[in-house]
Protein backbone atom coordinates (compact mmCIF):
# COMPACT_ATOMS: atom_id res chain seq x y z
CA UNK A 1 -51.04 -70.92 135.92
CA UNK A 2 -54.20 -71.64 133.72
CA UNK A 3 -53.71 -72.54 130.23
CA UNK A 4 -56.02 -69.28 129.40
CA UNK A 5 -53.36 -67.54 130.84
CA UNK A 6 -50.50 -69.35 129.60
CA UNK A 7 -51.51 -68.54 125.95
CA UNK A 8 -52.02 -65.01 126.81
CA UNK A 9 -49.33 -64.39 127.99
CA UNK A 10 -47.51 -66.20 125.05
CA UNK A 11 -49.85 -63.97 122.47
CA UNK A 12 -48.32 -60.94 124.32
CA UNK A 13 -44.83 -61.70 123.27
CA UNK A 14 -45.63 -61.71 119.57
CA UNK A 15 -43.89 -58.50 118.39
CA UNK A 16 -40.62 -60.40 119.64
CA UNK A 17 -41.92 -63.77 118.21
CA UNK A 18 -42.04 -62.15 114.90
CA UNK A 19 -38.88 -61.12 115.02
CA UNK A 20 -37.22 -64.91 115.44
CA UNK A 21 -38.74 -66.54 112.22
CA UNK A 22 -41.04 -65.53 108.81
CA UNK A 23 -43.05 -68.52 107.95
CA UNK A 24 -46.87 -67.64 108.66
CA UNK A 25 -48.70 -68.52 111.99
CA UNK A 26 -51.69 -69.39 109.82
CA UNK A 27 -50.70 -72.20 108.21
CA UNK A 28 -52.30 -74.29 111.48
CA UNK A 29 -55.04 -72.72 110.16
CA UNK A 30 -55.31 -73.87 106.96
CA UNK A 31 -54.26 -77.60 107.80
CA UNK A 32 -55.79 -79.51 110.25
CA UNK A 33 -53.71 -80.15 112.97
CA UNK A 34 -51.44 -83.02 112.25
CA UNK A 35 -52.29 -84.06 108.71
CA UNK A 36 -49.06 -82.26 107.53
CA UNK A 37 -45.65 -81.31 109.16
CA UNK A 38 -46.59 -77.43 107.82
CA UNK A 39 -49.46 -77.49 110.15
CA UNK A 40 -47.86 -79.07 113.60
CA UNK A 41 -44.74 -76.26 112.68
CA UNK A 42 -46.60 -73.28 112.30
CA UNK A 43 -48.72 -74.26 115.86
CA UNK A 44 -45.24 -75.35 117.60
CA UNK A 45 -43.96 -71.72 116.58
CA UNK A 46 -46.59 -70.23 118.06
CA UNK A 47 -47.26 -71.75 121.04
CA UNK A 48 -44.31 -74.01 122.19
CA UNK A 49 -43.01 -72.21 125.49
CA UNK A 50 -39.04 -72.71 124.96
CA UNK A 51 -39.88 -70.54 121.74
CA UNK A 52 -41.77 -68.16 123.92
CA UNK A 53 -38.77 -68.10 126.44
CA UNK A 54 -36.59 -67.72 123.70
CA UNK A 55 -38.80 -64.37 122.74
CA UNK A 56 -38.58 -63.01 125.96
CA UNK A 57 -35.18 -63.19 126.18
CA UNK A 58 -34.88 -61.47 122.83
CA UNK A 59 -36.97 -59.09 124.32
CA UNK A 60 -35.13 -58.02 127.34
CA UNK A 61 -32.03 -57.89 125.62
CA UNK A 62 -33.62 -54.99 123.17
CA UNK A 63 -35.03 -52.98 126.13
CA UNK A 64 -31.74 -52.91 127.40
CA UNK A 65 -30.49 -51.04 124.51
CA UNK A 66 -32.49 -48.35 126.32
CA UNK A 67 -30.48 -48.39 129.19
CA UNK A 68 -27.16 -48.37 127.72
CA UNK A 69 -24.82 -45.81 126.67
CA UNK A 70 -26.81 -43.05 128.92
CA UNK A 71 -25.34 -40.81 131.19
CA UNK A 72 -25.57 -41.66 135.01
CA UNK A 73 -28.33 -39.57 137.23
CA UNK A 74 -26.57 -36.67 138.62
CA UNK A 75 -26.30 -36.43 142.15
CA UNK A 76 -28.45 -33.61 144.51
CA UNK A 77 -25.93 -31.42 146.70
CA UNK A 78 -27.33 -29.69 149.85
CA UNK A 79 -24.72 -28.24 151.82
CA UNK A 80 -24.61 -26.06 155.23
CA UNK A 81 -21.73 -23.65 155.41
CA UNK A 82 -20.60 -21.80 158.50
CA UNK A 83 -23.14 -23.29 160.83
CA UNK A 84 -22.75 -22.13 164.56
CA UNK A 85 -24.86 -20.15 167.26
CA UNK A 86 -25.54 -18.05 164.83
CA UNK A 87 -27.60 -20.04 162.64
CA UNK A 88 -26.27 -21.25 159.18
CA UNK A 89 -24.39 -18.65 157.28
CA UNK A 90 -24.23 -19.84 154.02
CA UNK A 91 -27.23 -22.70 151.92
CA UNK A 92 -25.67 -24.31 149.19
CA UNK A 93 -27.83 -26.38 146.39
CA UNK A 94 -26.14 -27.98 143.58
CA UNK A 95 -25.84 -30.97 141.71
CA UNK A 96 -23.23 -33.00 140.20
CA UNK A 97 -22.88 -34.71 137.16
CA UNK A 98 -20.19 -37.48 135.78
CA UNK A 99 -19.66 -37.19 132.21
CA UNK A 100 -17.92 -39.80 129.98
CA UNK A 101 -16.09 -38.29 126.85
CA UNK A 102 -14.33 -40.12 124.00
CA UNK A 103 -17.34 -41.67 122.38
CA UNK A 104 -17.03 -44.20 125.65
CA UNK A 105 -21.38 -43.49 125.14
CA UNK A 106 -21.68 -44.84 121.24
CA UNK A 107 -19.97 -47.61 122.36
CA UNK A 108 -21.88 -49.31 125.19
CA UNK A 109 -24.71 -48.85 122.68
CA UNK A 110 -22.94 -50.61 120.39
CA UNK A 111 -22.35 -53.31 122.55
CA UNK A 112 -25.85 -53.64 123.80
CA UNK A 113 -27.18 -54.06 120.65
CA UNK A 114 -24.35 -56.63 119.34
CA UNK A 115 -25.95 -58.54 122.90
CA UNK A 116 -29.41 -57.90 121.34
CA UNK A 117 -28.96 -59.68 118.00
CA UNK A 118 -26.99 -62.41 120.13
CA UNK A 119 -30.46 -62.94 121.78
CA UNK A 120 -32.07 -62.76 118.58
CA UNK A 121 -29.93 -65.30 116.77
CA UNK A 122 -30.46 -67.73 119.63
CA UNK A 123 -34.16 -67.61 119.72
CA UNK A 124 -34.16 -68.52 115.56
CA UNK A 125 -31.43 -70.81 116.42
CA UNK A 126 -34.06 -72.69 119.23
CA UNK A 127 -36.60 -72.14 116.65
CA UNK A 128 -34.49 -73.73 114.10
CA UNK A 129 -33.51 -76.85 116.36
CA UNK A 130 -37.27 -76.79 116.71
CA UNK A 131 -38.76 -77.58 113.66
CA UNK A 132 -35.94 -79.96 113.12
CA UNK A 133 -37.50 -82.11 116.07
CA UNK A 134 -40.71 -81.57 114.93
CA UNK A 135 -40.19 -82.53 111.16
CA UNK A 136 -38.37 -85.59 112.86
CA UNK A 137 -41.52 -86.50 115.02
CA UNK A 138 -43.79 -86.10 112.20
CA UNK A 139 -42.22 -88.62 110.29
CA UNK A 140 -41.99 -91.08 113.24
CA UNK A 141 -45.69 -90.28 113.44
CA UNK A 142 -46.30 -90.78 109.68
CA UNK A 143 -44.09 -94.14 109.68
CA UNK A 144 -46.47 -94.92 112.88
CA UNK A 145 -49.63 -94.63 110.77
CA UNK A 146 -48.53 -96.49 107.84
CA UNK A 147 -47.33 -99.63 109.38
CA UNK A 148 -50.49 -99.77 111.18
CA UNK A 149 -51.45 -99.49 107.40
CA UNK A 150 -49.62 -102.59 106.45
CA UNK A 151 -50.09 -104.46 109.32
CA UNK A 152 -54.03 -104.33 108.75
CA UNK A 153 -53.37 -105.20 105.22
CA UNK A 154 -50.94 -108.49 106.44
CA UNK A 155 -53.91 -109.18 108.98
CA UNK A 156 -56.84 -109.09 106.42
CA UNK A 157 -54.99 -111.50 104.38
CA UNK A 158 -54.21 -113.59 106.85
CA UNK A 159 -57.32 -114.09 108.25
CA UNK A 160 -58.62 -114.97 104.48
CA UNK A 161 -55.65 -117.70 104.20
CA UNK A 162 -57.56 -118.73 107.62
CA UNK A 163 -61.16 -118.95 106.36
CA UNK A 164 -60.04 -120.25 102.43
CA UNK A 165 -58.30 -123.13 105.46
CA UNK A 166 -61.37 -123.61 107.62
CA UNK A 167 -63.72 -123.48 104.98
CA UNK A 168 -61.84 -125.77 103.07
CA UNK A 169 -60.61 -128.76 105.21
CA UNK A 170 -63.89 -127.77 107.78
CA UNK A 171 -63.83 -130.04 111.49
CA UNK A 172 -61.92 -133.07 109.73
CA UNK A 173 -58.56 -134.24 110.83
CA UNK A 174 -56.77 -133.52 107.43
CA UNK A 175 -54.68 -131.28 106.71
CA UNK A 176 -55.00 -129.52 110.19
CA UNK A 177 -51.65 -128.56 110.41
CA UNK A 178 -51.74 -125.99 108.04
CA UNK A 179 -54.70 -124.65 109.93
CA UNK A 180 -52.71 -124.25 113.24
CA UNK A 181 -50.75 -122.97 111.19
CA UNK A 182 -52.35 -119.84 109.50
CA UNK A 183 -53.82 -119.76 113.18
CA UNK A 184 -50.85 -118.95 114.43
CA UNK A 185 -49.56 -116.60 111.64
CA UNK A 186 -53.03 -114.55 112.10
CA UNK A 187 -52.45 -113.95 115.71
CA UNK A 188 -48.72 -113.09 115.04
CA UNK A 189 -50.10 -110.27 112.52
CA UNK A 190 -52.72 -109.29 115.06
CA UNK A 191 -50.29 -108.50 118.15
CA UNK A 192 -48.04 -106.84 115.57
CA UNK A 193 -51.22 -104.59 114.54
CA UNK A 194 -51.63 -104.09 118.40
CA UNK A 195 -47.76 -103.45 119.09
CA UNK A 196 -48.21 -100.52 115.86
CA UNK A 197 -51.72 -98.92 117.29
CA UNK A 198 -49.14 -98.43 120.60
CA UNK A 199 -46.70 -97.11 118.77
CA UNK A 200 -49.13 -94.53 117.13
CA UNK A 201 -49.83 -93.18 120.31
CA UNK A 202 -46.32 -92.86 121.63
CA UNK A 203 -44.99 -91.09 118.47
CA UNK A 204 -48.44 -88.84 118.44
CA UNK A 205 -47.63 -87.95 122.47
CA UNK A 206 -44.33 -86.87 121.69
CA UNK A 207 -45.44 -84.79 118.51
CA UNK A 208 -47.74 -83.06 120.84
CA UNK A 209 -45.31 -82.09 123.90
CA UNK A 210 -43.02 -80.69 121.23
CA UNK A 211 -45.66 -78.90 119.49
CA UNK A 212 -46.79 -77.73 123.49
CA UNK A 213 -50.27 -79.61 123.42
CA UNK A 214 -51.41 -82.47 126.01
CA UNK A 215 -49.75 -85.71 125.36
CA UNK A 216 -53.69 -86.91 124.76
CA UNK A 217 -54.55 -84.16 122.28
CA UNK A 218 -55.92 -85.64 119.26
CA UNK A 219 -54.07 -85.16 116.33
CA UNK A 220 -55.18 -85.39 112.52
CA UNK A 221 -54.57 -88.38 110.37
CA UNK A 222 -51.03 -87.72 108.51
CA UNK A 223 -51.53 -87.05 104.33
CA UNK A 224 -47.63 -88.79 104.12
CA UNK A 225 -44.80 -87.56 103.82
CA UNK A 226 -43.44 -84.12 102.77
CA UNK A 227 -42.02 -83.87 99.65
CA UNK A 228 -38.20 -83.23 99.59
CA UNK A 229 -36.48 -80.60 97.38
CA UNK A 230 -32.95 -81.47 95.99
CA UNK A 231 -30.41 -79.13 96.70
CA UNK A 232 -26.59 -79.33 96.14
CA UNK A 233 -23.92 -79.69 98.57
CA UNK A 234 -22.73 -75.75 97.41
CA UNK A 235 -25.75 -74.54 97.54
CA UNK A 236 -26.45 -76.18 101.05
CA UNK A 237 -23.27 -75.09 102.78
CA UNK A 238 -23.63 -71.14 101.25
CA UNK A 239 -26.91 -71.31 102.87
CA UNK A 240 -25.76 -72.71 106.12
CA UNK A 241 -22.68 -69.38 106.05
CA UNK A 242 -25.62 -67.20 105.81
CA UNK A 243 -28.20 -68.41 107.34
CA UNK A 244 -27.10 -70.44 110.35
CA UNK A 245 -28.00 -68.74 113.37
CA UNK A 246 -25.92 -70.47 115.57
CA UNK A 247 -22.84 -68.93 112.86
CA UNK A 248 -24.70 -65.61 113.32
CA UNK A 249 -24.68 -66.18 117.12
CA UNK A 250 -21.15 -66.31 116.87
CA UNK A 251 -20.66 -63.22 114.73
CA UNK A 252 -22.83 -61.39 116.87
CA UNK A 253 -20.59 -62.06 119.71
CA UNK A 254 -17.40 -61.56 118.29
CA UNK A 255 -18.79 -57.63 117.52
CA UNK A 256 -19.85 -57.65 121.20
CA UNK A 257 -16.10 -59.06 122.23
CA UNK A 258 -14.56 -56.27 119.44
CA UNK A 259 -16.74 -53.12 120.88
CA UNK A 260 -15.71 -54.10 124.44
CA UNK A 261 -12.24 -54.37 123.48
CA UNK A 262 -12.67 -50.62 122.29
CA UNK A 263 -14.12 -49.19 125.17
CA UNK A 264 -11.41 -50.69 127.39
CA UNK A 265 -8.49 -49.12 125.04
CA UNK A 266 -10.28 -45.31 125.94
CA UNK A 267 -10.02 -46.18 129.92
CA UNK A 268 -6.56 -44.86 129.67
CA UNK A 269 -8.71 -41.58 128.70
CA UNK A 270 -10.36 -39.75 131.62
CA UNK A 271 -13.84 -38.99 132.12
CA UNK A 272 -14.88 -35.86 134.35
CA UNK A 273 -17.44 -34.25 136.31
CA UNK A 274 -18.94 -31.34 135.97
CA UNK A 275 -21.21 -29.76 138.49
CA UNK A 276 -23.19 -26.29 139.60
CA UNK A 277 -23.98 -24.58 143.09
CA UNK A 278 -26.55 -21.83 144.33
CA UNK A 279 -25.38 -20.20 147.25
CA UNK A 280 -27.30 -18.27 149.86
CA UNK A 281 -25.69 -15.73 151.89
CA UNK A 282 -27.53 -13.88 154.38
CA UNK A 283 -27.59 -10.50 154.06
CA UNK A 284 -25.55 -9.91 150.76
CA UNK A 285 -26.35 -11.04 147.15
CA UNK A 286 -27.02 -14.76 146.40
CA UNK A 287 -23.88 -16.27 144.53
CA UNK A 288 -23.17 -19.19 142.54
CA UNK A 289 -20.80 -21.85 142.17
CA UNK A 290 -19.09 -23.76 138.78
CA UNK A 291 -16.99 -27.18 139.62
CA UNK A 292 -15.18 -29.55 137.01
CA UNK A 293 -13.26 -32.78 137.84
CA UNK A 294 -11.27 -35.11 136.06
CA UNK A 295 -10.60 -38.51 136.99
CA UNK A 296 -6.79 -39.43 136.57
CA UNK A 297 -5.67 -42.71 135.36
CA UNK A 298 -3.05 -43.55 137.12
CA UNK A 299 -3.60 -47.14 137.67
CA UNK A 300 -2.20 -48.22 134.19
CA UNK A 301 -1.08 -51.52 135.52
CA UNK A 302 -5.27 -52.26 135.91
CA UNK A 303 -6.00 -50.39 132.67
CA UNK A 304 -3.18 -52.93 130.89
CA UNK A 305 -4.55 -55.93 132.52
CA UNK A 306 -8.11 -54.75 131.44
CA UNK A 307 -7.19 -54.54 127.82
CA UNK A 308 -5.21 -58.01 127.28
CA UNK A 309 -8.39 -59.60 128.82
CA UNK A 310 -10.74 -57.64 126.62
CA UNK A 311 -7.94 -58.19 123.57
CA UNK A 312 -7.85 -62.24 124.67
CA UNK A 313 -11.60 -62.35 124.92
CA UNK A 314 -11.61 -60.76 121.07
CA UNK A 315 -9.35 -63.33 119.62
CA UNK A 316 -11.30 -66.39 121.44
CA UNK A 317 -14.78 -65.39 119.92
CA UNK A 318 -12.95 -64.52 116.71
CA UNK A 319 -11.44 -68.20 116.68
CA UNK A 320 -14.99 -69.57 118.21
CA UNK A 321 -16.60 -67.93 115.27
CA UNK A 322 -13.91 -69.48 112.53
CA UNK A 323 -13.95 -73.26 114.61
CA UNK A 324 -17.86 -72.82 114.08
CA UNK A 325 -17.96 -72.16 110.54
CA UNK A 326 -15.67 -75.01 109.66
CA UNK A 327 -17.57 -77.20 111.70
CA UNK A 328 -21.06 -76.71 110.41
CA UNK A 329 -19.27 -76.51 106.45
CA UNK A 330 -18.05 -79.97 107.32
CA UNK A 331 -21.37 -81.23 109.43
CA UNK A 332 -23.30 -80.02 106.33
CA UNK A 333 -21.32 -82.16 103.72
CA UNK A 334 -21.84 -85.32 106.55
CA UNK A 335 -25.56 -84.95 106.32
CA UNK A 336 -25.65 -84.13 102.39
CA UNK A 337 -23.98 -87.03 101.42
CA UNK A 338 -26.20 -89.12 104.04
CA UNK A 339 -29.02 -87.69 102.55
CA UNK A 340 -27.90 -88.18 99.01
CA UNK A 341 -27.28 -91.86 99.59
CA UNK A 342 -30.89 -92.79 101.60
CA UNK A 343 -32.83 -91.16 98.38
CA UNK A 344 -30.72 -93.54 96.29
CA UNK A 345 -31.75 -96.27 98.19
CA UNK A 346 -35.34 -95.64 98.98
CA UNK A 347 -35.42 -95.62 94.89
CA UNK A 348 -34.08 -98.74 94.62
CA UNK A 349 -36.39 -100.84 97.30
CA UNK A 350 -39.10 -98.71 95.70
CA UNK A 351 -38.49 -99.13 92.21
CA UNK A 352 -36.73 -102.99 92.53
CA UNK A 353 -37.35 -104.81 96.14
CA UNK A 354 -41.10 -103.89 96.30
CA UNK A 355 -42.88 -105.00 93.18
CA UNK A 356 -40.71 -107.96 92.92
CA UNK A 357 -42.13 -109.22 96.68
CA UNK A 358 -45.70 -108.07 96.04
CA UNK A 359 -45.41 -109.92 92.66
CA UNK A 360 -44.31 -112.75 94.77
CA UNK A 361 -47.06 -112.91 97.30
CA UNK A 362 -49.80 -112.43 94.49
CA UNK A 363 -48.64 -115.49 92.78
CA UNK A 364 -47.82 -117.62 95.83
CA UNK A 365 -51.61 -116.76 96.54
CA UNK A 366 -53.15 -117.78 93.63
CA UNK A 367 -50.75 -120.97 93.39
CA UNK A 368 -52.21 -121.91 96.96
CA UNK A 369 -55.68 -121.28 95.81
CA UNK A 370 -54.91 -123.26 93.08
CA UNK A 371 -53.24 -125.79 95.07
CA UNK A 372 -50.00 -125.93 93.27
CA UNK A 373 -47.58 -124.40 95.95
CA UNK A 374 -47.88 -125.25 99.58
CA UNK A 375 -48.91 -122.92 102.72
CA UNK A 376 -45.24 -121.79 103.42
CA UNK A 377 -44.59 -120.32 100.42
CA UNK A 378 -47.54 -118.30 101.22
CA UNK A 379 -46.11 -117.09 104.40
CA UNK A 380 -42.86 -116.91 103.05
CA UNK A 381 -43.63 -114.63 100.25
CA UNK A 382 -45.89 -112.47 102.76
CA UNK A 383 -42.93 -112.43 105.63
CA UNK A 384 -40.87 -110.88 102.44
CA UNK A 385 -43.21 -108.31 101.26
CA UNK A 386 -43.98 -107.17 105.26
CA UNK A 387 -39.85 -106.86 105.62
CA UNK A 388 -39.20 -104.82 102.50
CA UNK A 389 -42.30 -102.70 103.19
CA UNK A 390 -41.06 -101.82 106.73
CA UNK A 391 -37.24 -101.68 105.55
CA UNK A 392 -38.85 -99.05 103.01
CA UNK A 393 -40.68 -97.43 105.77
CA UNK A 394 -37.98 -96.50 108.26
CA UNK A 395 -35.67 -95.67 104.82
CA UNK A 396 -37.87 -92.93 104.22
CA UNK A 397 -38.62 -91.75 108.10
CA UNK A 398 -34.66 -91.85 108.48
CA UNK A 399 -34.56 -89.62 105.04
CA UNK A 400 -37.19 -87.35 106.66
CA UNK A 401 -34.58 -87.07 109.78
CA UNK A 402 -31.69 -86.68 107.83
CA UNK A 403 -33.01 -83.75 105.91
CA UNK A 404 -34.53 -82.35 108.85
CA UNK A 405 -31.01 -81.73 110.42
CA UNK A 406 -30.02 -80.89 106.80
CA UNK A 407 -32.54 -77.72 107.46
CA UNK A 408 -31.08 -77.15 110.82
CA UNK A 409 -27.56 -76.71 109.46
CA UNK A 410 -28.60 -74.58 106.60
CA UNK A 411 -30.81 -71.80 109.05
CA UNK A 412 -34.41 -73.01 107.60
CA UNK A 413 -36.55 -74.77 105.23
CA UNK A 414 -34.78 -75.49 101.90
C-alpha cells in the first residue's frame, strides 16, 4: 500500500476519529513540526495508524447498532398439496415470521450500544496512552538537543583553555603537561558532543515512528520544554473518576454485562411465530391460511445455567470496574507525589547547584588566566558545572515523563 493511499484511507475514518478526542488537528499547522510537543500530538492524532485502527474499530462497533435488536428475515413458504396423476391440487404461498416479545428487541440494542461506547472508550484510551508516549519522546528529544547544547558550550571552552595553552607555552618543553592535558580534555568533550549528535537522532527516530512519519523525517528544532500546570492530588484523582477511559471502558462493560444479564432472565419467556398462507384450489375459490407458534421453555435447567453465567459475568465486571477505580485512585497519588517531589528538586539544582558551579568555573577561569589557580581546578570546576547541568537535564525530562503518565491517569491534558 502507497503512502497516498495510506493517508486516504486514514482521512476517510475522520467522522470516527473525531469522535475519540477534541483537541484540534490544526495545531500541526500552526507549529512546525517538532518545535513543540502540541505540534508532534496533534500530527500523531491524526495520522498514527494504531489511532486509525482504534477508529475503525469504533466504527464497526456503531454500525452494528444497526444490526441489532431487529427482527430476523421471515422465511418464503411454497408448498404443493395433493400432488398425484392428477396434477397438483392445491399451491400454497406463505411466509413465516419469528417474533420476539418481552422487550427481548430494546435490549440487544441496548447492549450493542453499551459494546459501542466500549469501542469508543478504548480508542481515547489508545489515544490517551498515546500522547503520553509522545509527550515522553518529546522530552527525550528536547533533553537530546540541549546537551548537544552544553556539550558545544564545554567544547568551545575547552578548545580556548587549549589555544590560551598553545599560545602560551608555544613548541617549548615547559609546561607541556598541562597541554596534553587540555588535549586530552578537548577530545573527551568532542566524542561526548559526537555520542549527543547520536543520541539526537535516536530520540528524533523514535518521535517520528510514534508520531507515524519515517524514522529519517526531519523534525523541527525543539523551543524547550512545555510548561507544567500545578494541579492537586483531589483535583487529579476526580479527574482521573471522570475522565479515565480505561474507568469508562470498564463502566461501559459492566452495562453491557447488566443488559445481557436481562435478556437472559426473559428466556424463561417464549417468543412465537406468526405466519400467513395463500392457497390455490382448482376449481373453487382461492383460500387463505393464518398460523401462530409459540416456543415452549421447557429446558429450564439450560435457561438456569444461562442466567448464573450471565448473573456471574455481571458481578465480575462490576468488581473489575470497582478493582479499576481503586487502582488508578491509588496509581494517581504514586505519580502526584513523584511529580510533586521532581519539581521540588529541579528548583533546588536550579535555584542552588547551578549558579554556585557556573560561579565556580568563571572564577577558576579567570584565576588560570591570571595564573593564580592551576589547570585542574579548571577542569574540575568545568567537570562540576557539566554534571549538575546534565543531573538538571534528565530531572526535568524525568518530570516531563512523570507528568505525562500523570495525564494518562487523569483521561487528558491537565
Amino acid at each position: 500500500m502507497t503512502r497516498t493511499v495510506f493517508v486516504a484511507r486514514l482521512a476517510a475514518v475522520g467522522a470516527a476519529t473525531a469522535l475519540l478526542w477534541s483537541s484540534p488537528a490544526a495545531a500541526a499547522d500552526r507549529n512546525e513540526l517538532g518545535a513543540t510537543v502540541e505540534s508532534v500530538v496533534a500530527f500523531a492524532r491524526r495520522l498514527n495508524p494504531t489511532v486509525a485502527a482504534a477508529s475503525l474499530d469504533f466504527d464497526a462497533a456503531t454500525h452494528r447498532i444497526g444490526t441489532a435488536g431487529v427482527m430476523a428475515d421471515p422465511t418464503l413458504i411454497l408448498e404443493a398439496w395433493d400432488v398425484g396423476r392428477q396434477g397438483v391440487g392445491q399451491r400454497r404461498i406463505g411466509f413465516d415470521q419469528e417474533i420476539k416479545l418481552w422487550g427481548k428487541y430494546g435490549l440487544e440494542r441496548e447492549i450493542a450500544r453499551s459494546d459501542a461506547d466500549a469501542a469508543k472508550f478504548q480508542g481515547r484510551a489508545t489515544v490517551v496512552e498515546l500522547v503520553a508516549q509522545v509527550v515522553a519522546a518529546h522530552g527525550d528529544y528536547n533533553a537530546a538537543y540541549e546537551a548537544i547544547g552544553i556539550a558545544t558550550d564545554i567544547k568551545r571552552r575547552y578548545d580556548e583553555i587549549l589555544g590560551l595553552l598553545r599560545s602560551r607555552y608555544g613548541t617549548t618543553s615547559v609546561d607541556q603537561q598541562d597541554v596534553i592535558k587540555a588535549d586530552i580534555e578537548a577530545a573527551t568533550a568532542e566524542g561526548d558532543l559526537v555520542r549527543r549528535q547520536g543520541e539526537l537522532k535516536s530520540a528524533a527516530a523514535r518521535l517520528n515512528a510514534l508520531i507515524g512519519r519515517p524514522s529519517m523525517a526531519p523534525l523541527a528544532a525543539p523551543t524547550g520544554f512545555r510548561t507544567l500546570k500545578a494541579i492537586g492530588l483531589p483535583q487529579a484523582q476526580a479527574l482521573g473518576r471522570s475522565a479515565n477511559p480505561m474507568l469508562a471502558l470498564a463502566g461501559a462493560q459492566s452495562s453491557s454485562a447488566a443488559q445481557t444479564k436481562s435478556l437472559t432472565d426473559l428466556n424463561y419467556y417464549p417468543d412465537v411465530n406468526v405466519g400467513a398462507k395463500y392457497v390455490q384450489r382448482p376449481g373453487t375459490e382461492d383460500t387463505g391460511e393464518f398460523t401462530l407458534g409459540v416456543k415452549l421453555p421447557l429446558h429450564y435447567d439450560v435457561k438456569d445455567a444461562e442466567q448464573r453465567a450471565a448473573g456471574a459475568r455481571l458481578g465480575a465486571a462490576q468488581a473489575r470496574s470497582e478493582a479499576l477505580r481503586l487502582r488508578i485512585d491509588g496509581q494517581i497519588a504514586d505519580v502526584w507525589f513523584g511529580v510533586d517531589a521532581l519539581r521540588k528538586v529541579v528548583q533546588i539544582y536550579a535555584s542552588r547547584q547551578l549558579p554556585p558551579a557556573r560561579s565556580s568555573v568563571d572564577n577558576s577561569r579567570n584565576g588560570f588566566q591570571a595564573g593564580s589557580s592551576d589547570l585542574s581546578s579548571v577542569f574540575e570546576s568545568e567537570r562540576r558545572y557539566r554534571a549538575v547541568q546534565l543531573d538538571l537535564l534528565k530531572l526535568k525530562v524525568d518530570l516531563q515523563s512523570k507528568y505525562a503518565e500523570l495525564e494518562r491517569l487523569a483521561g487528558g491534558s491537565l
